[in-house]
C-alpha atoms as a PDB file:
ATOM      1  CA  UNK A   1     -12.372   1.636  11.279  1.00  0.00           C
ATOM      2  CA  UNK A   2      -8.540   1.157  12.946  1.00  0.00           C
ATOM      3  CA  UNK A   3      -7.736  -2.318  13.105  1.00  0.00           C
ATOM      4  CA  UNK A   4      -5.628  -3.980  15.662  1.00  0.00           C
ATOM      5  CA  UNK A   5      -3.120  -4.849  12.915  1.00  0.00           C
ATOM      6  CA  UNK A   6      -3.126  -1.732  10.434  1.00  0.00           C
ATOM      7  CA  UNK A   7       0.172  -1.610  10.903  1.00  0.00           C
ATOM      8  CA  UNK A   8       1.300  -5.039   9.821  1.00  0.00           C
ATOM      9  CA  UNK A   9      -1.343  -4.621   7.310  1.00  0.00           C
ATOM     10  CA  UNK A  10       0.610  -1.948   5.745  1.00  0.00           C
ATOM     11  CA  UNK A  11       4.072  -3.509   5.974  1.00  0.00           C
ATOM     12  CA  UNK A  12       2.125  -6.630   3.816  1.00  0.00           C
ATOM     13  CA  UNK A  13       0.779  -3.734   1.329  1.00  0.00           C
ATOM     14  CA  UNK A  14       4.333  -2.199   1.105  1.00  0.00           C
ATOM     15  CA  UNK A  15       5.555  -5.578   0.605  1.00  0.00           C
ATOM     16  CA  UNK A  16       3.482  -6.757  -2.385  1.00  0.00           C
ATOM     17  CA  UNK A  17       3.523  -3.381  -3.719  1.00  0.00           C
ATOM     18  CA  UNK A  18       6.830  -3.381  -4.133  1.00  0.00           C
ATOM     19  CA  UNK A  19       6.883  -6.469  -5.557  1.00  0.00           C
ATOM     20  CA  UNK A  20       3.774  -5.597  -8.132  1.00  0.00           C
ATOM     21  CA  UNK A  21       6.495  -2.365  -9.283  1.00  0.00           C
ATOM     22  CA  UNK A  22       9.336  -5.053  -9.878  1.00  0.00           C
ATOM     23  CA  UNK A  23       7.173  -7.077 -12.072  1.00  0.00           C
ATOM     24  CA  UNK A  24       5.870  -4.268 -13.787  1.00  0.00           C
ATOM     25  CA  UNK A  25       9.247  -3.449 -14.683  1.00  0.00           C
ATOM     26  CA  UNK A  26      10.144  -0.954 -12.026  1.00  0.00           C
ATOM     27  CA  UNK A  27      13.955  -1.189 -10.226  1.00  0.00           C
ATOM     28  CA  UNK A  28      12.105  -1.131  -6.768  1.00  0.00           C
ATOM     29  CA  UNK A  29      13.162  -2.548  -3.579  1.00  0.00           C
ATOM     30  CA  UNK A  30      12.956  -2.574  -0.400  1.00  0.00           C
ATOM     31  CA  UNK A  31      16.365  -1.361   0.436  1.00  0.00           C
ATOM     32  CA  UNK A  32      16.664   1.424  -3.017  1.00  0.00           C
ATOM     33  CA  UNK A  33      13.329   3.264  -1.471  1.00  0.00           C
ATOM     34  CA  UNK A  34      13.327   5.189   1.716  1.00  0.00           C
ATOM     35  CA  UNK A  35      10.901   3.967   4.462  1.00  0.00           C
ATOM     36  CA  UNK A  36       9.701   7.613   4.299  1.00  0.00           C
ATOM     37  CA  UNK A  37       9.203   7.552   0.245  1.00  0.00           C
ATOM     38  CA  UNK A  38       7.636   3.922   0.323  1.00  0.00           C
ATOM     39  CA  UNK A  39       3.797   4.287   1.059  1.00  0.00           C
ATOM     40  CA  UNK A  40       3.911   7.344  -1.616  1.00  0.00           C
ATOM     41  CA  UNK A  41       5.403   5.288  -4.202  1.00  0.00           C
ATOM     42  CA  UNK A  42       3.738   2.742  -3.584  1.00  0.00           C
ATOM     43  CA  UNK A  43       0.269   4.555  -3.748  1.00  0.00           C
ATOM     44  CA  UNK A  44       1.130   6.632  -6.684  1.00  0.00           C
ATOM     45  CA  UNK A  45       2.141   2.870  -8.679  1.00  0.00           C
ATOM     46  CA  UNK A  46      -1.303   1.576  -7.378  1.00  0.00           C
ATOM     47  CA  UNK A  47      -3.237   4.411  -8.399  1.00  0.00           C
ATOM     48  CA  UNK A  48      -1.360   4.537 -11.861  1.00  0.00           C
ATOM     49  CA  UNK A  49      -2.369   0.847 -12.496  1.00  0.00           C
ATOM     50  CA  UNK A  50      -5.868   1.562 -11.447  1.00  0.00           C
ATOM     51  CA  UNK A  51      -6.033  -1.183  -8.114  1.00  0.00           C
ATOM     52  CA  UNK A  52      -6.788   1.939  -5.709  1.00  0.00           C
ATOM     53  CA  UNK A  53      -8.574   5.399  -6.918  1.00  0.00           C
ATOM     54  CA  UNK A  54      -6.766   8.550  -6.260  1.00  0.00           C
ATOM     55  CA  UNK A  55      -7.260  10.551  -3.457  1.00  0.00           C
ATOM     56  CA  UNK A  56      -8.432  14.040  -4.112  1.00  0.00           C
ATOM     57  CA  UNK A  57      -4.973  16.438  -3.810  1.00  0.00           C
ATOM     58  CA  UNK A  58      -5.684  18.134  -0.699  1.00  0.00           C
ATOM     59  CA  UNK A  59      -6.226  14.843   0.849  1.00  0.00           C
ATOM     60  CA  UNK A  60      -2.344  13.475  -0.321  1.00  0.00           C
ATOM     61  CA  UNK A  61      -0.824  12.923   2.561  1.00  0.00           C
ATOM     62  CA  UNK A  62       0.903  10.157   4.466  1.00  0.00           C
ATOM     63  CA  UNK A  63      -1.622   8.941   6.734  1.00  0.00           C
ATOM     64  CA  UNK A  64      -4.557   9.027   3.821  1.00  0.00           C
ATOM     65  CA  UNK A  65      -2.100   6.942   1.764  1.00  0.00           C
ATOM     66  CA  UNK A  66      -1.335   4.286   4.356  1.00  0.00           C
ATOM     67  CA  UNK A  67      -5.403   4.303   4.921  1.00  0.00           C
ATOM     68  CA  UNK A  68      -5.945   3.458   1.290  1.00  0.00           C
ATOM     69  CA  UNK A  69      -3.109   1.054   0.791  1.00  0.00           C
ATOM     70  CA  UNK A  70      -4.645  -1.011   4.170  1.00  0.00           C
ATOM     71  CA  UNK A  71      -8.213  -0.916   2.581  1.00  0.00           C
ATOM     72  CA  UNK A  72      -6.455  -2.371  -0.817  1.00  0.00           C
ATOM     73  CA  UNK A  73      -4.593  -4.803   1.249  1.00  0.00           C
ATOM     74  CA  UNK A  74      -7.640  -5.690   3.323  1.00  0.00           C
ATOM     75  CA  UNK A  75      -9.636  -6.446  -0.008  1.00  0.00           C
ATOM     76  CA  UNK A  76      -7.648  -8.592  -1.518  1.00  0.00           C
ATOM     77  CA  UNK A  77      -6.890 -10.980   1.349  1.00  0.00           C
ATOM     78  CA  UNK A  78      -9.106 -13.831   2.110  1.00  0.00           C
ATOM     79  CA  UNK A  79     -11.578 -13.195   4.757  1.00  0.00           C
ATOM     80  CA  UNK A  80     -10.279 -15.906   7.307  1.00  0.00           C
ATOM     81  CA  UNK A  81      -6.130 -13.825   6.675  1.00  0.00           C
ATOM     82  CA  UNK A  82      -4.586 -13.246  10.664  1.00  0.00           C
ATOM     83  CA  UNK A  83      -4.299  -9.577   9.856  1.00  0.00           C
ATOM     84  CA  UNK A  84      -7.781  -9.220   9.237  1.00  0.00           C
ATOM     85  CA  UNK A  85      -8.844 -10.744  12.629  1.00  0.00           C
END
């Protein structure tokens, strides 16, 4: 399902994501990682820390990324969020 907001969704995953690496210990920010590199790395921490299960490696691309780093998002914010409305 394509929600009117995906897009901001993502920016908020991105955005926590890369704060989840920086207390985990990682040097990320938002200005060290490419926009183009961001939703990978930020997928491959999630996966590694077990909050999202791997896609199978034919399916690793950008746009299956970005679709399960908005369903992570989507699940952990409360049900009344603006981006889920």
């Amino acid at each position: 399902m394509k929600n009117k907001n995906d897009t901001k969704l993502l920016k908020h995953a991105l955005k926590l994501g890369l704060a989840f690496a920086t207390q985990q210990g990682y040097r990320a920010s938002e200005s060290s990682i490419s926009s183009k590199n961001k939703v990978e790395v930020v997928y491959r921490l999630m996966v590694q820390y077990k909050q999202i299960a791997p896609l199978a490696v034919d399916k690793e691309d950008g746009p299956n990324m970005k679709h399960k780093l908005i369903l992570w998002i989507t699940r952990l914010l409360p049900e009344d969020h603006e981006l889920l409305q």
